[in-house]
C-alpha atoms as a PDB file:
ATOM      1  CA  UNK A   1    -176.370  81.053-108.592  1.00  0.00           C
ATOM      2  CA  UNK A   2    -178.981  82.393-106.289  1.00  0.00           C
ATOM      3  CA  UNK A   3    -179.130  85.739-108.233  1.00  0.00           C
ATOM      4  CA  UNK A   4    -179.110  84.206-111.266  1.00  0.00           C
ATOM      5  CA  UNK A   5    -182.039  82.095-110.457  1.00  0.00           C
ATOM      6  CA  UNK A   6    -184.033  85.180-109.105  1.00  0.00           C
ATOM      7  CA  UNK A   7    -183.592  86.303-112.042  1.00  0.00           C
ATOM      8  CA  UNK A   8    -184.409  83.360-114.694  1.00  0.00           C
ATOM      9  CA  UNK A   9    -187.400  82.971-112.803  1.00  0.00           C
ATOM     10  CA  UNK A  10    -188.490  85.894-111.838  1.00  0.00           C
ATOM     11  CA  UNK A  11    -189.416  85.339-108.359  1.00  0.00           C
ATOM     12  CA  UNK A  12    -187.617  87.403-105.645  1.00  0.00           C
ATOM     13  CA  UNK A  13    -185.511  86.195-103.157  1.00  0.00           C
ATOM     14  CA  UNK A  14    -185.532  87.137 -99.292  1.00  0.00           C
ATOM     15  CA  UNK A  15    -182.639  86.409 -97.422  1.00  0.00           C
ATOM     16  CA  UNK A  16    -183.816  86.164 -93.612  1.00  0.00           C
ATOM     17  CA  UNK A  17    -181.335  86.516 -90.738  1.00  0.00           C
ATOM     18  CA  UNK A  18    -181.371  86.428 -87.132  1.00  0.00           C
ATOM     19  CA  UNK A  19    -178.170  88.625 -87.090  1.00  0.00           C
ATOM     20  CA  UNK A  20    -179.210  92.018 -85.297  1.00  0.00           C
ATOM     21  CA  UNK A  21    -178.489  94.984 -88.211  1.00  0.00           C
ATOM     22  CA  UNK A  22    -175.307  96.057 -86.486  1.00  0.00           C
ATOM     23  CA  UNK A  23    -174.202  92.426 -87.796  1.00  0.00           C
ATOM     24  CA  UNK A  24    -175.629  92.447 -90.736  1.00  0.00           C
ATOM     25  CA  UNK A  25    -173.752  95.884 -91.481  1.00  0.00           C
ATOM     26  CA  UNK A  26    -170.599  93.920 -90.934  1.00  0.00           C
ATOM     27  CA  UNK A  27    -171.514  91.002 -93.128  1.00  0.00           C
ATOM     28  CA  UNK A  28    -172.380  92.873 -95.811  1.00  0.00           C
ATOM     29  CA  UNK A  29    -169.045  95.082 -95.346  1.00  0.00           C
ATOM     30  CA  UNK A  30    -167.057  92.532 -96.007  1.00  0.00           C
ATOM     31  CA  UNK A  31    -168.822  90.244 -98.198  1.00  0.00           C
ATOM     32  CA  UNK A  32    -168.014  91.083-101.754  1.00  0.00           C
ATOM     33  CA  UNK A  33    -170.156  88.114-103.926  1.00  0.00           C
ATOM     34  CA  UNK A  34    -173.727  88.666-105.263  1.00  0.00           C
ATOM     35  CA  UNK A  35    -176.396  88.368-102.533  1.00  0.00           C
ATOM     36  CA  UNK A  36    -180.172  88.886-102.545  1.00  0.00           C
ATOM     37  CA  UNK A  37    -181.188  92.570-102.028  1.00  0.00           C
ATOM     38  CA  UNK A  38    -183.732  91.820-100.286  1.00  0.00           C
ATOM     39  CA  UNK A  39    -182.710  90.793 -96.053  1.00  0.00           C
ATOM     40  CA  UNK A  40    -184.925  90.646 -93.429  1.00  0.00           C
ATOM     41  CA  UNK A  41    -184.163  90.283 -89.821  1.00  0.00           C
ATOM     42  CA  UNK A  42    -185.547  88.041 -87.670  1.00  0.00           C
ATOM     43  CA  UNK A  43    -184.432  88.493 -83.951  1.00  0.00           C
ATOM     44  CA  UNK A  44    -187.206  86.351 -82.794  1.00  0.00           C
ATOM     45  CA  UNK A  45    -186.383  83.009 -85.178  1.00  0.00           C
ATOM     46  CA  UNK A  46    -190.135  83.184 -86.575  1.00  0.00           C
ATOM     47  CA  UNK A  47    -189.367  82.734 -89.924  1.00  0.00           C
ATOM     48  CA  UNK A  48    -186.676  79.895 -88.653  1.00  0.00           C
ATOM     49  CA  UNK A  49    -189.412  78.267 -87.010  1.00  0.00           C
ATOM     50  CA  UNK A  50    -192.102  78.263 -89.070  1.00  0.00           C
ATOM     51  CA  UNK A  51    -190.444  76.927 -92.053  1.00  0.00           C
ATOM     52  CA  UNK A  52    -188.583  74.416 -89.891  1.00  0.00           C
ATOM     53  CA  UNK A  53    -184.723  75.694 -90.964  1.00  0.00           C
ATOM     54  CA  UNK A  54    -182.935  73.193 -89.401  1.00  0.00           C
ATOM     55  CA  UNK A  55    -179.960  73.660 -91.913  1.00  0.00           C
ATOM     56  CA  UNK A  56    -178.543  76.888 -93.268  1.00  0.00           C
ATOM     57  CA  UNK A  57    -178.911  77.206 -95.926  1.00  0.00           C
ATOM     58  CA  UNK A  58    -182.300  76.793 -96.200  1.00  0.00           C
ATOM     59  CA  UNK A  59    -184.464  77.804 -99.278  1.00  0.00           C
ATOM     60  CA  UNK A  60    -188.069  77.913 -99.472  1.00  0.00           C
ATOM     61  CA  UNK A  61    -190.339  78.791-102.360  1.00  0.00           C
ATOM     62  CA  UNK A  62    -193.304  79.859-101.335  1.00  0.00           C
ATOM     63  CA  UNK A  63    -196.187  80.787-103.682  1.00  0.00           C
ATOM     64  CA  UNK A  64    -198.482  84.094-104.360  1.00  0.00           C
ATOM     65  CA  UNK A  65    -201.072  82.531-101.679  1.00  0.00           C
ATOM     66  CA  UNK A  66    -198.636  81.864 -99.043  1.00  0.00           C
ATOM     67  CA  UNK A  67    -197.705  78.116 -99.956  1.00  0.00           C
ATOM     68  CA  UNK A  68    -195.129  76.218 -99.723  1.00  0.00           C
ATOM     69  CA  UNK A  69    -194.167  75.434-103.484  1.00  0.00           C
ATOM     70  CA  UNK A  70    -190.518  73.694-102.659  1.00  0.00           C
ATOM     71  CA  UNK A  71    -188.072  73.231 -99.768  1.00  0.00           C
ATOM     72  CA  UNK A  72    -184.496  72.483-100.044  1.00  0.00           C
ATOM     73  CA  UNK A  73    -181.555  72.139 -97.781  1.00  0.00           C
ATOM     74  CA  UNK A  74    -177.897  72.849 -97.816  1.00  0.00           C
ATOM     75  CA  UNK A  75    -175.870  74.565-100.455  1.00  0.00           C
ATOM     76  CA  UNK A  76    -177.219  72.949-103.323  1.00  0.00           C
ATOM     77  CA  UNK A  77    -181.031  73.348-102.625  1.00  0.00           C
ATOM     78  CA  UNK A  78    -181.490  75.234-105.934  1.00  0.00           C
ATOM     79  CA  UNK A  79    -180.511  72.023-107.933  1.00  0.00           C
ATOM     80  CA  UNK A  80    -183.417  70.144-106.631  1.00  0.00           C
ATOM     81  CA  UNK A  81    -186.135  69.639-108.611  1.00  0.00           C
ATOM     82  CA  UNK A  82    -188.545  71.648-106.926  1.00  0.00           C
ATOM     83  CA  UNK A  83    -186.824  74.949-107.494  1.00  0.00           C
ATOM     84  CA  UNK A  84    -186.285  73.808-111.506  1.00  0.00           C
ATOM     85  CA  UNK A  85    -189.530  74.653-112.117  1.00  0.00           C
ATOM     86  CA  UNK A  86    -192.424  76.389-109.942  1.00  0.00           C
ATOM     87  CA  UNK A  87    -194.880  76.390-112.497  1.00  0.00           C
END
């Protein structure tokens, strides 16, 4: 659902982790269901932190300027309204 709402919207998705990359390898080894290509890693928690992701899943949209546009929590974040529509 993730991918497919990249994709109907065309806004891309970032998957942040603060797996190291030997960890990630192994994730993504045995994982076999869509996933954003896009991951960044976050040893440090910074992008935990500053967008408060107290729940994981946590998805936010954040706009061309650097604002948050919606914020959603657990599994079915996407169905919230704010991630309906960003415009």
């Amino acid at each position: 659902m993730l991918i497919d709402w990249e994709k109907d919207q065309g806004i891309p998705v970032i998957a942040v982790t603060d797996e190291d990359e030997a960890k990630v390898g192994e994730f993504f080894g045995k994982y076999d269901k869509p996933f954003p290509a896009r991951v960044a890693i976050d040893p440090r928690g910074l992008v935990t932190d500053a967008y408060r992701a107290t729940a994981f899943p946590t998805f936010v949209l954040v706009g061309a300027k650097g604002e948050v546009l919606g914020y959603g929590r657990g599994a079915d974040a996407l169905e919230q309204e704010a991630f309906r529509d960003p415009d």
